[in-house]
C-alpha atoms as a PDB file:
ATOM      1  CA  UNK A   1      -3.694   2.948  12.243  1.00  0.00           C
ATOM      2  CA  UNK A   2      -6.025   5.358  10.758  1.00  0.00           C
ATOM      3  CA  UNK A   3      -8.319   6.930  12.918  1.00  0.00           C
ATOM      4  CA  UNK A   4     -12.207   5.678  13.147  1.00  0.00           C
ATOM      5  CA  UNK A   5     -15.020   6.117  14.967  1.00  0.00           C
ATOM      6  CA  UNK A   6     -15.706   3.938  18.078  1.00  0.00           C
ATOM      7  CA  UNK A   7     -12.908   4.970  20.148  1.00  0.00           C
ATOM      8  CA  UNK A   8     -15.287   4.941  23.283  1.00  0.00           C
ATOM      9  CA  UNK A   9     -12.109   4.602  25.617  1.00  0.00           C
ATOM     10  CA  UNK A  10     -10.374   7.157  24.420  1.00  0.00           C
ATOM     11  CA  UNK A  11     -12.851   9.475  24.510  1.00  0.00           C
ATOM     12  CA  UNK A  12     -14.004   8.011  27.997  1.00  0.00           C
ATOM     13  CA  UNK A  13     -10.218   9.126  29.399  1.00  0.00           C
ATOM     14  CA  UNK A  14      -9.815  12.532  27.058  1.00  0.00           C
ATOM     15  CA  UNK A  15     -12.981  14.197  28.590  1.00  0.00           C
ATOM     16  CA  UNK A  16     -13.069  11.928  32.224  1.00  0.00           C
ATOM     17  CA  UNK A  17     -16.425  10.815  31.336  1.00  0.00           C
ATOM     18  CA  UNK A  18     -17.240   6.986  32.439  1.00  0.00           C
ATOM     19  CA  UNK A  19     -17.921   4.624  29.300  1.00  0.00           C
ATOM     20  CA  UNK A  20     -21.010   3.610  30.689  1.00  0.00           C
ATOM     21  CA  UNK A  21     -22.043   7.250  30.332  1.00  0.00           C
ATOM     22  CA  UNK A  22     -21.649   7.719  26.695  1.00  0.00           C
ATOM     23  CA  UNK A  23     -23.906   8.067  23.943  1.00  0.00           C
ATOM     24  CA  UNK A  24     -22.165   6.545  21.012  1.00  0.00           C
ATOM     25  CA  UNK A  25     -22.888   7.821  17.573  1.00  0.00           C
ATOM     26  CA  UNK A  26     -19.780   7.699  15.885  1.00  0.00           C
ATOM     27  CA  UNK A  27     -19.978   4.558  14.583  1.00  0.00           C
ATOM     28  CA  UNK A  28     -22.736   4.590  11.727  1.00  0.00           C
ATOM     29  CA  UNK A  29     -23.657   0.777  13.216  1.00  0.00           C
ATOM     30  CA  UNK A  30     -27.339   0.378  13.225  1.00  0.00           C
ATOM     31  CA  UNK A  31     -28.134   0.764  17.255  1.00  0.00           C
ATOM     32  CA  UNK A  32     -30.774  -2.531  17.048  1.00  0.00           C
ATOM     33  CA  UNK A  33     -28.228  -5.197  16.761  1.00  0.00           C
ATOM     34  CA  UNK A  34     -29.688  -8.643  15.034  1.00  0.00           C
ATOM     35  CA  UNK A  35     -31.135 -10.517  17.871  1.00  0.00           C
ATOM     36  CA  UNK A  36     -29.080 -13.579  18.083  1.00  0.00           C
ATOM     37  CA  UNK A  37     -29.818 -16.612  19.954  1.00  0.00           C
ATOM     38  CA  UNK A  38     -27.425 -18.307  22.592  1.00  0.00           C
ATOM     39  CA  UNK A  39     -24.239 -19.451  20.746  1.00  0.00           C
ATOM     40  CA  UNK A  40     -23.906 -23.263  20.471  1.00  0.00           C
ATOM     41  CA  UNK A  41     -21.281 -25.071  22.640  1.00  0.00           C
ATOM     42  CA  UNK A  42     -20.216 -26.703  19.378  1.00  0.00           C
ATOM     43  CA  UNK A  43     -20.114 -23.253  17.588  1.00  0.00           C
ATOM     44  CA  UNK A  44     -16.745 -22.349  20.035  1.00  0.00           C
ATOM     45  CA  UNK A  45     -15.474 -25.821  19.687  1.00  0.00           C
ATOM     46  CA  UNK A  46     -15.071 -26.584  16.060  1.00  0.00           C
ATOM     47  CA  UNK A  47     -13.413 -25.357  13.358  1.00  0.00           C
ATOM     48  CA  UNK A  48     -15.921 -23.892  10.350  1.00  0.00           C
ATOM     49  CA  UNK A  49     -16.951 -25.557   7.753  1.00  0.00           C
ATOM     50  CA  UNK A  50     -18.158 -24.206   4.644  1.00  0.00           C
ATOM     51  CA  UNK A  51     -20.971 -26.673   4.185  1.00  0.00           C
ATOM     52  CA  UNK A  52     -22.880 -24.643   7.539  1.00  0.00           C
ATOM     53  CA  UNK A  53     -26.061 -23.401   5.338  1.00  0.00           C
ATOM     54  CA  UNK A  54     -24.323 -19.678   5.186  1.00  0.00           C
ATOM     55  CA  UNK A  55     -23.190 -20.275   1.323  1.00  0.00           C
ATOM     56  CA  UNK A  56     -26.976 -20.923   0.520  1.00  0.00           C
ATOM     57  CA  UNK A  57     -27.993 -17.639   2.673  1.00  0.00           C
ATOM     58  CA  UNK A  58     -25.956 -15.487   1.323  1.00  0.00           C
ATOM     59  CA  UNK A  59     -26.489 -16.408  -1.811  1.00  0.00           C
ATOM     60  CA  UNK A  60     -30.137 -15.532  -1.138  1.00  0.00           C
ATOM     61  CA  UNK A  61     -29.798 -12.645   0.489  1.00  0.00           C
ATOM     62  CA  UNK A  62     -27.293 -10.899  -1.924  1.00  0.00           C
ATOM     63  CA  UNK A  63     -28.558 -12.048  -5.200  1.00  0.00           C
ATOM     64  CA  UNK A  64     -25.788 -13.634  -6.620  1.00  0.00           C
ATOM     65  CA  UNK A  65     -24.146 -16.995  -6.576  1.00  0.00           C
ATOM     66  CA  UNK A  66     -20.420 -15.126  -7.086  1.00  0.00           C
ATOM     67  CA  UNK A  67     -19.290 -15.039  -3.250  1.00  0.00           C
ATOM     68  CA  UNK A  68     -16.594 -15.068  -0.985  1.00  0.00           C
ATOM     69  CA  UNK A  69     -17.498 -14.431   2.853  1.00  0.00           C
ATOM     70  CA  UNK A  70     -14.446 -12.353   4.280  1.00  0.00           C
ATOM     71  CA  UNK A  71     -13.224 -11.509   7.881  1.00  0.00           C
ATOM     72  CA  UNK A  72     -15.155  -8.493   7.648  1.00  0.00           C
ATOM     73  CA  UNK A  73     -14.971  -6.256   4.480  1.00  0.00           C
ATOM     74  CA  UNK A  74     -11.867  -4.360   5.677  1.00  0.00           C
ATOM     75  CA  UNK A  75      -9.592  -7.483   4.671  1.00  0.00           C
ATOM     76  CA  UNK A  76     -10.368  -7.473   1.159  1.00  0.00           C
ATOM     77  CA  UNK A  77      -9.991  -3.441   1.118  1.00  0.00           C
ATOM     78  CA  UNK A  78      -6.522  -4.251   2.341  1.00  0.00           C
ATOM     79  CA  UNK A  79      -6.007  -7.043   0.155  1.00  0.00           C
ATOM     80  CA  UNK A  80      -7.224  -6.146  -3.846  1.00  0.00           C
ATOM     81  CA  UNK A  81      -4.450  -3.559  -4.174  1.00  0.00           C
ATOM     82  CA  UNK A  82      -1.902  -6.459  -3.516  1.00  0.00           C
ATOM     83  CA  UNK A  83      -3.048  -8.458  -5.938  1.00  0.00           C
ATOM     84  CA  UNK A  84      -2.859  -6.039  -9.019  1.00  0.00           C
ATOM     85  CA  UNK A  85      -0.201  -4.489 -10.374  1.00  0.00           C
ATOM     86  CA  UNK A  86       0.863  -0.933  -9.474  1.00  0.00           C
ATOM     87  CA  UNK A  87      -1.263   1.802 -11.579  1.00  0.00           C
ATOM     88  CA  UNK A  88      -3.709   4.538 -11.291  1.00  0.00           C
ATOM     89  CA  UNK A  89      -6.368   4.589  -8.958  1.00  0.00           C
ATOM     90  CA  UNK A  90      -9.831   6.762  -9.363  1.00  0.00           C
ATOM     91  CA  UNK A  91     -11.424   7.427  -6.662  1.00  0.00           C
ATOM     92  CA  UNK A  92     -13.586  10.622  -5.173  1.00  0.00           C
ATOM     93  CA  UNK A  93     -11.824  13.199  -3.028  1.00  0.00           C
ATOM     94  CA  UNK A  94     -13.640  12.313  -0.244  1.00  0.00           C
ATOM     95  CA  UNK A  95     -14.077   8.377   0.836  1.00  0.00           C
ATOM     96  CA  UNK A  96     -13.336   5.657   3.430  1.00  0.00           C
ATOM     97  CA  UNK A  97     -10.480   6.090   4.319  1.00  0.00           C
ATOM     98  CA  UNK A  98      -8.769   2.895   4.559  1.00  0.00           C
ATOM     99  CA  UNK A  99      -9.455   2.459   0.664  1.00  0.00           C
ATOM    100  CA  UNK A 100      -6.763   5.207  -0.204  1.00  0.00           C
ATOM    101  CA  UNK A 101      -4.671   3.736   2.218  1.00  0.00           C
ATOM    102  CA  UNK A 102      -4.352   0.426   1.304  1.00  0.00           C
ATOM    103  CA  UNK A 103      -3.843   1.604  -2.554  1.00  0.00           C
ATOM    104  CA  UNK A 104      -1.004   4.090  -1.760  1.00  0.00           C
ATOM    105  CA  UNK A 105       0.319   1.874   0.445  1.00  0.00           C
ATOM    106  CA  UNK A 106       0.843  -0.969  -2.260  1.00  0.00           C
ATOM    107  CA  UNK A 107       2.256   1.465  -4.320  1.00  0.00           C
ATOM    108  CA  UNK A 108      -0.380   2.492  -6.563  1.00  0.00           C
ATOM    109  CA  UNK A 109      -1.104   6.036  -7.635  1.00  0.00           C
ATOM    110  CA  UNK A 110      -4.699   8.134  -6.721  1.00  0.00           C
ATOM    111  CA  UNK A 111      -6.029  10.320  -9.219  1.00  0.00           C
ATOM    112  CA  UNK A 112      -9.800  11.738  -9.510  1.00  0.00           C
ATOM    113  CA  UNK A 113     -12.844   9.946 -10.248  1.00  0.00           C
ATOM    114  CA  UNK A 114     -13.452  10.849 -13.233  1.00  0.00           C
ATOM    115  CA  UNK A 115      -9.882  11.001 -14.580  1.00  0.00           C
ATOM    116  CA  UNK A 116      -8.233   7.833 -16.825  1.00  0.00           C
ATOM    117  CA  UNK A 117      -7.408   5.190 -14.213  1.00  0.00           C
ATOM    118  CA  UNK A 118      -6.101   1.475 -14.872  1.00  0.00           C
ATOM    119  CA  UNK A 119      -8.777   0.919 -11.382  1.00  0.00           C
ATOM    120  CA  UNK A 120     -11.384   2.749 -10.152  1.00  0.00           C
ATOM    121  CA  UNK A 121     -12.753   2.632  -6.055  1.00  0.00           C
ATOM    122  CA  UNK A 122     -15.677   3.691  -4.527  1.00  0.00           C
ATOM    123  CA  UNK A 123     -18.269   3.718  -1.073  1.00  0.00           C
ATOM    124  CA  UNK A 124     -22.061   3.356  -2.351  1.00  0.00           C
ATOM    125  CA  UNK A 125     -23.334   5.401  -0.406  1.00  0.00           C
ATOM    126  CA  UNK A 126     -20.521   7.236   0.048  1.00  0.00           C
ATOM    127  CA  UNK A 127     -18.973   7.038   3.444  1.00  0.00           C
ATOM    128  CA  UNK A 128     -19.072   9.638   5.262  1.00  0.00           C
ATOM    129  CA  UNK A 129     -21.100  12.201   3.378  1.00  0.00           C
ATOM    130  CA  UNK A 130     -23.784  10.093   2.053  1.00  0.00           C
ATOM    131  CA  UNK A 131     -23.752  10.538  -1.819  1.00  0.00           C
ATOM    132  CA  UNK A 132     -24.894   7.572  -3.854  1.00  0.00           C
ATOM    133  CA  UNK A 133     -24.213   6.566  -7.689  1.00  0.00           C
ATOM    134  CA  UNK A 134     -26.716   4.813  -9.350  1.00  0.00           C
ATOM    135  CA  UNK A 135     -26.107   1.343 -11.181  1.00  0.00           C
ATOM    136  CA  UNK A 136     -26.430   2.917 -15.033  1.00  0.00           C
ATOM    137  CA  UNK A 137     -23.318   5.576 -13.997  1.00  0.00           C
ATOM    138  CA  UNK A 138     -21.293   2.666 -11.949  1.00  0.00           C
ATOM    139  CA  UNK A 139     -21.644   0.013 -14.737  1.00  0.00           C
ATOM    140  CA  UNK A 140     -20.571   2.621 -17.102  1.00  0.00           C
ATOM    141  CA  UNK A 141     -17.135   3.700 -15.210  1.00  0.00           C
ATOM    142  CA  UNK A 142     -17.026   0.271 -15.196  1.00  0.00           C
ATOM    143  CA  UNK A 143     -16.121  -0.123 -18.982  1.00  0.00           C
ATOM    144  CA  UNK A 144     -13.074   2.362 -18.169  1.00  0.00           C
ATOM    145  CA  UNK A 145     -11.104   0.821 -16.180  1.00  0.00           C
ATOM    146  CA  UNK A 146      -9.701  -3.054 -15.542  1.00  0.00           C
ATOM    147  CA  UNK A 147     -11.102  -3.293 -11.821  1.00  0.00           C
ATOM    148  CA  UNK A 148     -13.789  -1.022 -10.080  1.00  0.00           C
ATOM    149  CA  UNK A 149     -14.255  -2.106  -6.539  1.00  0.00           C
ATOM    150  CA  UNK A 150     -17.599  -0.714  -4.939  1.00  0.00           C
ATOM    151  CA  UNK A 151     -17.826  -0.693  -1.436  1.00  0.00           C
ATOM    152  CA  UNK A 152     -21.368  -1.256  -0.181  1.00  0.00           C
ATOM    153  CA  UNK A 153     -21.112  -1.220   3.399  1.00  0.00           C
ATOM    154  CA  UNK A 154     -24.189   1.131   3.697  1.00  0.00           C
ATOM    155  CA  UNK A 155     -26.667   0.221   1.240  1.00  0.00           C
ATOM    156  CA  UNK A 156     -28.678  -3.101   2.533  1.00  0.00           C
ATOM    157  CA  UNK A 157     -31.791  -0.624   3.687  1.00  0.00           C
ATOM    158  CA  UNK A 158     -31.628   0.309  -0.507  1.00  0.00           C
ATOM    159  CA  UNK A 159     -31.114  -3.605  -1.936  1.00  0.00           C
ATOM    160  CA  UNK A 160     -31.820  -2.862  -5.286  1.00  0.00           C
ATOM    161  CA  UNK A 161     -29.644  -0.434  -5.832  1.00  0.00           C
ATOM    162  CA  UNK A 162     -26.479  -2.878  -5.260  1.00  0.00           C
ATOM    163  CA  UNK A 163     -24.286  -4.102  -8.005  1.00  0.00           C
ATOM    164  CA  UNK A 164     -23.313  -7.558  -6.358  1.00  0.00           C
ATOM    165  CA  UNK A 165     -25.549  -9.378  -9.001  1.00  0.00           C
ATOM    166  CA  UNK A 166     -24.172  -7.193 -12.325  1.00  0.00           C
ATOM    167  CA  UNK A 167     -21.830 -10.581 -13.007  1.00  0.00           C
ATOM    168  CA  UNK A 168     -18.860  -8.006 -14.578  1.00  0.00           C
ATOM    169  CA  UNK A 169     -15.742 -10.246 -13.773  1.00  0.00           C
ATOM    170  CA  UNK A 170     -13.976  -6.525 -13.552  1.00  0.00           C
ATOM    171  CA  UNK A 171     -16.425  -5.456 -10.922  1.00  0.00           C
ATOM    172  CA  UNK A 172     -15.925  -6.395  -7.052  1.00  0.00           C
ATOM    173  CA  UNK A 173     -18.973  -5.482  -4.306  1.00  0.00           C
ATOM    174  CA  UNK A 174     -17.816  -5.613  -0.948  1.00  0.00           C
ATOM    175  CA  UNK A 175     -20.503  -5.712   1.820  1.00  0.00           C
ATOM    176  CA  UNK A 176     -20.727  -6.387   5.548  1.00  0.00           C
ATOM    177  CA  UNK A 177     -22.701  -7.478   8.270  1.00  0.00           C
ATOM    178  CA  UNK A 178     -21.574  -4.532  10.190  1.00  0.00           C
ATOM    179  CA  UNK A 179     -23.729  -1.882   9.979  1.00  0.00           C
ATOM    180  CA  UNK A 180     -27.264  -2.423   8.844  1.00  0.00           C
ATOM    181  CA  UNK A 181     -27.299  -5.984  11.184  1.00  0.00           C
ATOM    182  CA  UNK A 182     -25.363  -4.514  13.810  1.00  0.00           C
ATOM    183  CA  UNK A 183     -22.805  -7.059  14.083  1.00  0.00           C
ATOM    184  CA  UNK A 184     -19.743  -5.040  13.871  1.00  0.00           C
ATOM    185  CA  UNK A 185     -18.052  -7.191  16.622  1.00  0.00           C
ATOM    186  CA  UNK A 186     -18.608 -10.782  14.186  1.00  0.00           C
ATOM    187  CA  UNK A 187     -16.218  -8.973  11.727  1.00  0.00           C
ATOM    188  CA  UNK A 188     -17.895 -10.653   8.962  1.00  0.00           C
ATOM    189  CA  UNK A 189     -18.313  -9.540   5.471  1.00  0.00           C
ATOM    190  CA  UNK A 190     -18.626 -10.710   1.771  1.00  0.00           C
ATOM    191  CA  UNK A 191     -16.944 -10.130  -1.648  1.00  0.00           C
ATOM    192  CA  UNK A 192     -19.116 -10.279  -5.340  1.00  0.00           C
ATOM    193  CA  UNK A 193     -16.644 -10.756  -8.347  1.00  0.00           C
ATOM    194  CA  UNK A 194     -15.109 -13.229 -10.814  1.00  0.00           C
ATOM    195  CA  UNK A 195     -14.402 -16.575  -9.800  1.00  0.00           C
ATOM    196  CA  UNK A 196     -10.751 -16.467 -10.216  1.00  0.00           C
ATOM    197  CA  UNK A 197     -10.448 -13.483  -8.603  1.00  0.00           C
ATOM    198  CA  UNK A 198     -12.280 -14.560  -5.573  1.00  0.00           C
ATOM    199  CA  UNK A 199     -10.237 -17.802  -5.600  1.00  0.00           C
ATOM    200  CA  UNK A 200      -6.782 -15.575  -5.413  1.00  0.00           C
ATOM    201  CA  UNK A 201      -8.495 -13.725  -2.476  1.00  0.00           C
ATOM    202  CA  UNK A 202      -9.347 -16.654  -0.821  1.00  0.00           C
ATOM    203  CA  UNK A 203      -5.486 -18.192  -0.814  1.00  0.00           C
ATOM    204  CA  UNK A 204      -4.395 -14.305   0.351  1.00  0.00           C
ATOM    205  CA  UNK A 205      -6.473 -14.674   3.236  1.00  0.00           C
ATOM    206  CA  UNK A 206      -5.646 -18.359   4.368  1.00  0.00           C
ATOM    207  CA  UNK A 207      -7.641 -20.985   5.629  1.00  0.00           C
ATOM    208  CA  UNK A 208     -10.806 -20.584   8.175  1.00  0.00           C
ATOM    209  CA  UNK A 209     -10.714 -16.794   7.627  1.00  0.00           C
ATOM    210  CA  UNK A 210     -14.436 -16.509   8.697  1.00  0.00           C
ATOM    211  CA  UNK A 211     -14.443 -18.102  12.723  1.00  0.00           C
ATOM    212  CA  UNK A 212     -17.018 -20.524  13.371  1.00  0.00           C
ATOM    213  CA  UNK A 213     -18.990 -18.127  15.560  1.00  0.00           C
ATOM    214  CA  UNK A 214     -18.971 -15.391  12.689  1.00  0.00           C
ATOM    215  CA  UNK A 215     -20.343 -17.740  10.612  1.00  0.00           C
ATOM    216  CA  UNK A 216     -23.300 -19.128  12.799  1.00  0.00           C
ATOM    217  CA  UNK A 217     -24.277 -15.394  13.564  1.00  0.00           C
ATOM    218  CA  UNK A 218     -24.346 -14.343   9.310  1.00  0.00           C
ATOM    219  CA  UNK A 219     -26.157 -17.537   8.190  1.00  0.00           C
ATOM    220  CA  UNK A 220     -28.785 -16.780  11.054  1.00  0.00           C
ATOM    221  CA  UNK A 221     -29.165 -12.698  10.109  1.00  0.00           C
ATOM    222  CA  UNK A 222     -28.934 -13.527   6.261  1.00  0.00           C
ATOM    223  CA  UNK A 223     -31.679 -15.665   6.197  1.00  0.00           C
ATOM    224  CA  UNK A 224     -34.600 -13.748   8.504  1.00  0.00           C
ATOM    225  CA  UNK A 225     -36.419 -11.737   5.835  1.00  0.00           C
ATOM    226  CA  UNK A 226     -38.897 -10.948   7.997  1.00  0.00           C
ATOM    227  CA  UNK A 227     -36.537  -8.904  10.576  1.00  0.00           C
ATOM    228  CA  UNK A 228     -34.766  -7.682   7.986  1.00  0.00           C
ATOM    229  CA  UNK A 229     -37.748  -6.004   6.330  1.00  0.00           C
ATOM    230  CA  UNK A 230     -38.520  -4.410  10.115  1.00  0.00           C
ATOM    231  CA  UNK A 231     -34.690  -3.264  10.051  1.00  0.00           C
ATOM    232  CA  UNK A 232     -35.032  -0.798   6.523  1.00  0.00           C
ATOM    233  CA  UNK A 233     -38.359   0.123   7.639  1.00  0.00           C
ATOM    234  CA  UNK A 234     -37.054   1.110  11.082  1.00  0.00           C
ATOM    235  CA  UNK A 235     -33.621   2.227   9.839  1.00  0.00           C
ATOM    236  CA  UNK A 236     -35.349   4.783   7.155  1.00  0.00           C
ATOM    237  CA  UNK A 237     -37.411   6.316   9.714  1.00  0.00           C
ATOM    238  CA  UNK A 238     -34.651   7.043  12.103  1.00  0.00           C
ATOM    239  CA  UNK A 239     -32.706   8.601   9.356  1.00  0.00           C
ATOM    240  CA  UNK A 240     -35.358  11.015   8.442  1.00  0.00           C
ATOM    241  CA  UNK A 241     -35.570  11.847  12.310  1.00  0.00           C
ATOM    242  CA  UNK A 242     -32.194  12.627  13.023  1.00  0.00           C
ATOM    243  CA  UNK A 243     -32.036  14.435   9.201  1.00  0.00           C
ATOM    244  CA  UNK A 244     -35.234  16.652  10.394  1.00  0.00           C
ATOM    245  CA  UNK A 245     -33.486  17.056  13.608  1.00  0.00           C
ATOM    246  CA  UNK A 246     -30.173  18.618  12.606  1.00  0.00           C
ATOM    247  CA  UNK A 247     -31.732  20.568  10.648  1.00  0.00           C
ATOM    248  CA  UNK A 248     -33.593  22.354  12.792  1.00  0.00           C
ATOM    249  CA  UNK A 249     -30.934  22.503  15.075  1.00  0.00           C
ATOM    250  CA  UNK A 250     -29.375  25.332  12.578  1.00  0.00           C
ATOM    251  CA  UNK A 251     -26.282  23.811  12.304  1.00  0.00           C
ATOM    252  CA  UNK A 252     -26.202  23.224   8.502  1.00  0.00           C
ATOM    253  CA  UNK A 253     -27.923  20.929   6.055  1.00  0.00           C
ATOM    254  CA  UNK A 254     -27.716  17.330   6.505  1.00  0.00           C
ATOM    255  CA  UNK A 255     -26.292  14.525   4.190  1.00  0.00           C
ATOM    256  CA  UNK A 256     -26.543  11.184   4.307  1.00  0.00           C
ATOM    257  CA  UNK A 257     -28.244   7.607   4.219  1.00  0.00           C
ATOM    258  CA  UNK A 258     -30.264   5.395   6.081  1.00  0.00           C
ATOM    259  CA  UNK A 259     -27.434   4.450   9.099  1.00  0.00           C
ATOM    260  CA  UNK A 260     -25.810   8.254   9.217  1.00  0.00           C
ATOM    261  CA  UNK A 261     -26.473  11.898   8.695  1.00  0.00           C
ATOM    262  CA  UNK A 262     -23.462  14.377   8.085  1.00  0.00           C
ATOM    263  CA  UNK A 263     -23.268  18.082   8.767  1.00  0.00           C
ATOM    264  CA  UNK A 264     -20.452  20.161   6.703  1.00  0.00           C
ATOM    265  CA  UNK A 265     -19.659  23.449   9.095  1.00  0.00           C
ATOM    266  CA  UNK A 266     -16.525  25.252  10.161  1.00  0.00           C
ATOM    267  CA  UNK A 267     -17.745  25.019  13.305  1.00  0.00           C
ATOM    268  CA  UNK A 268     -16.984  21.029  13.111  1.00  0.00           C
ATOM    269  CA  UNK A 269     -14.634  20.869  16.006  1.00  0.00           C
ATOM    270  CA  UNK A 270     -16.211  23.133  18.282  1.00  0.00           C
ATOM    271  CA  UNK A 271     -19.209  21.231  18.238  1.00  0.00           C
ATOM    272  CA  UNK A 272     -17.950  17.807  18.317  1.00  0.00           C
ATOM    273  CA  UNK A 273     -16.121  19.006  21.595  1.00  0.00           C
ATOM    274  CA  UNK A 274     -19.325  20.358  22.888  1.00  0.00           C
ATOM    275  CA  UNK A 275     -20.983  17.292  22.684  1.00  0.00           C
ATOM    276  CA  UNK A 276     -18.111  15.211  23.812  1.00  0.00           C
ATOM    277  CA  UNK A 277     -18.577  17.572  26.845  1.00  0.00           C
ATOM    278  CA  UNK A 278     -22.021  16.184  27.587  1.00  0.00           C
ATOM    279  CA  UNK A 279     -21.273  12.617  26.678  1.00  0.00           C
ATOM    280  CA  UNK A 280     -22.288  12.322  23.087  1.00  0.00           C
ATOM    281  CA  UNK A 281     -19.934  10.846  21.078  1.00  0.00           C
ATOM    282  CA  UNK A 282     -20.200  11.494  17.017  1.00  0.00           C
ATOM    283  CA  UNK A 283     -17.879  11.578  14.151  1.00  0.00           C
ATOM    284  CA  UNK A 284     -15.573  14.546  12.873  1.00  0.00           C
ATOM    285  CA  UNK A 285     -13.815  15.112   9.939  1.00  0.00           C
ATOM    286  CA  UNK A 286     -11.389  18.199   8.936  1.00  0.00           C
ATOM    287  CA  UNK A 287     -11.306  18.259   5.146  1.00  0.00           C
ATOM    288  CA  UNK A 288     -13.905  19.438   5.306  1.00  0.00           C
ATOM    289  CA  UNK A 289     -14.554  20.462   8.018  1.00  0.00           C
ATOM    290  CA  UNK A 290     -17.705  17.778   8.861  1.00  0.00           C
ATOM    291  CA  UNK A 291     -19.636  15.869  11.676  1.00  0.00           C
ATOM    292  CA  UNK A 292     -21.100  12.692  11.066  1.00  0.00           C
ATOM    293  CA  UNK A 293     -24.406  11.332  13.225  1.00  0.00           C
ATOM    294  CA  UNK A 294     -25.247   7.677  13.642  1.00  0.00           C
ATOM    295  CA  UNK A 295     -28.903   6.701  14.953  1.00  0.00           C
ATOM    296  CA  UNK A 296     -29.543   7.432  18.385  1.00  0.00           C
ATOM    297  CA  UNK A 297     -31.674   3.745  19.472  1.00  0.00           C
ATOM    298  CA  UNK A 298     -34.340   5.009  22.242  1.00  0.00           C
ATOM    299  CA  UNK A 299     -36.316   7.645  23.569  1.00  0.00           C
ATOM    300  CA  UNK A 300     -33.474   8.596  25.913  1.00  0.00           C
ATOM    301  CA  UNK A 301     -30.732   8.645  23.766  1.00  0.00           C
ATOM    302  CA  UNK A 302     -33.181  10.995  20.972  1.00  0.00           C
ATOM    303  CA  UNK A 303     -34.285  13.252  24.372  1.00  0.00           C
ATOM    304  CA  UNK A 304     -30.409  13.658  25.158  1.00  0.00           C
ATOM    305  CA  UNK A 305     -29.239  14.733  21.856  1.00  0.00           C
ATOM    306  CA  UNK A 306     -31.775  16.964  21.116  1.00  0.00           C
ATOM    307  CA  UNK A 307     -31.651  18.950  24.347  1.00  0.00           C
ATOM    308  CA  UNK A 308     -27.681  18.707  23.258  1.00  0.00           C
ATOM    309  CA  UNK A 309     -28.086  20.083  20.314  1.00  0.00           C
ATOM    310  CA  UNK A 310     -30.517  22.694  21.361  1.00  0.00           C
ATOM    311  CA  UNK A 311     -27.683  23.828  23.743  1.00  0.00           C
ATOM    312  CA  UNK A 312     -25.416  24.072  21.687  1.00  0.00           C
ATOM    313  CA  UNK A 313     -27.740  26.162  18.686  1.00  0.00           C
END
């Protein structure tokens, strides 16, 4: 397996630091979870159906009628490559990287972004340094290539800047109900494409992909506008924070969006240990050289990384 963040128990045993201790922001989940009611006794015992309401919501909520809800976006990101044949594959040097993965493992070739490709992949915003493309540039490398596959896991705080509703049947949005709901544990996702496409995803993946609790928890988060509107609004303040923050902490000039904020420095390991030292847990990368900051969620957690950082400056 590739390595990720959220490996709270390995970290927990590496630097003999209780889990109950730790200040997890290695994740780049959105620290104020949807607030979801008590799970129905029915919702355990029955098999999903697809006529539970979350078709409508999502629909809705995305901006498209072109949908397939997924076990989480990572099991189309393993699944397109298998499903076209081997070719070339554009995608930027630095990205997610289960999407270079899952190409190279199916026997397809990588090549640059901007370099003739049969497909072309890509994290909007980018994942894990922030950098976004706008719709006019996307839809354009769209016209190059047979498949582009966006990856939107970060961009619900910035709706309008999505390409789930651009109708392209050679264009496929992924998004998830990971990060900006907080809901990473639901592993529940969507995929945006042509019909056919989406069909041929759907047999890959079997029957009652989504579980019947997943389900109930999306159609509930996808359809409260209201908290959702509190979320970006809460979410885009944070980010500035912590963006103002490292920066004044001298460490180098932050990157990012509204869930994240990454630092490029050669100093990358030594100060991921440091804060591992003091229970912080963030994100680090070694080409480049990079640490990556999720959202601290309360006054505590902000107090303890700044005197951390401060420290460590």
């Amino acid at each position: 397996m590739l390595e990720h963040g959220g490996r709270l128990g390995e970290a927990a045993r590496r630097y003999d630091i209780p889990r109950a201790d730790w200040l997890d922001l290695s994740t780049g989940i959105a620290p104020w979870p949807y607030p979801l009611p008590r799970t129905p006794t029915e919702v355990w015992q029955r098999l999903p159906e697809e006529e539970d309401g979350l078709a409508a919501a999502a629909q809705t909520y995305y901006g498209c009628t072109r949908l397939l809800m997924l076990p989480g976006s990572q099991a189309a990101i393993q699944w397109l490559p298998r499903l076209f044949p081997p070719g070339r594959v554009a995608m930027p040097d630095l990205l997610y990287n289960e999407h270079p993965a899952a190409w190279q493992a199916c026997g397809h070739a990588l090549v640059g972004w901007n370099e003739p490709a049969d497909y072309a992949v890509l994290c909007n915003p980018n994942n894990p340094t922030g950098e976004t493309h706008s719709r006019a540039a996307l839809l354009e490398r769209a016209r190059g290539v047979k498949l582009l596959v966006v990856d939107e896991a970060f961009i619900d705080a910035e709706p309008l800047a999505s390409l789930a509703d651009c109708g392209l049947d050679n264009v496929v949005v992924l998004r998830s109900l990971g990060k900006f709901f907080g809901l990473a544990g639901a592993r529940v996702g969507c995929a945006s494409g042509a019909p056919a496409l989406l069909d041929r995803l759907r047999a890959a993946l079997g029957p009652w992909a989504v579980s019947h609790p997943a389900r109930w928890a999306a159609r509930l988060a996808l359809a409260d506008c209201v908290w959702q509107a509190a979320q970006r609004e809460r979410l885009c303040a944070a980010s500035r924070r912590l963006a103002d923050l490292l920066r004044a902490s001298g460490l180098g000039a932050p990157t990012g969006c509204t869930l994240f904020q990454t630092i490029t420095t050669p100093r990358a390991a030594e100060i991921f240990a440091a804060l591992a030292r003091q229970g912080i847990l963030v994100r680090t990368f070694t080409e480049p050289r990079a640490l990556r900051f999720g959202l601290p969620g309360s006054a505590e957690q902000w107090q303890r990384l700044t005197a951390c950082l401060k420290e460590i400056a």
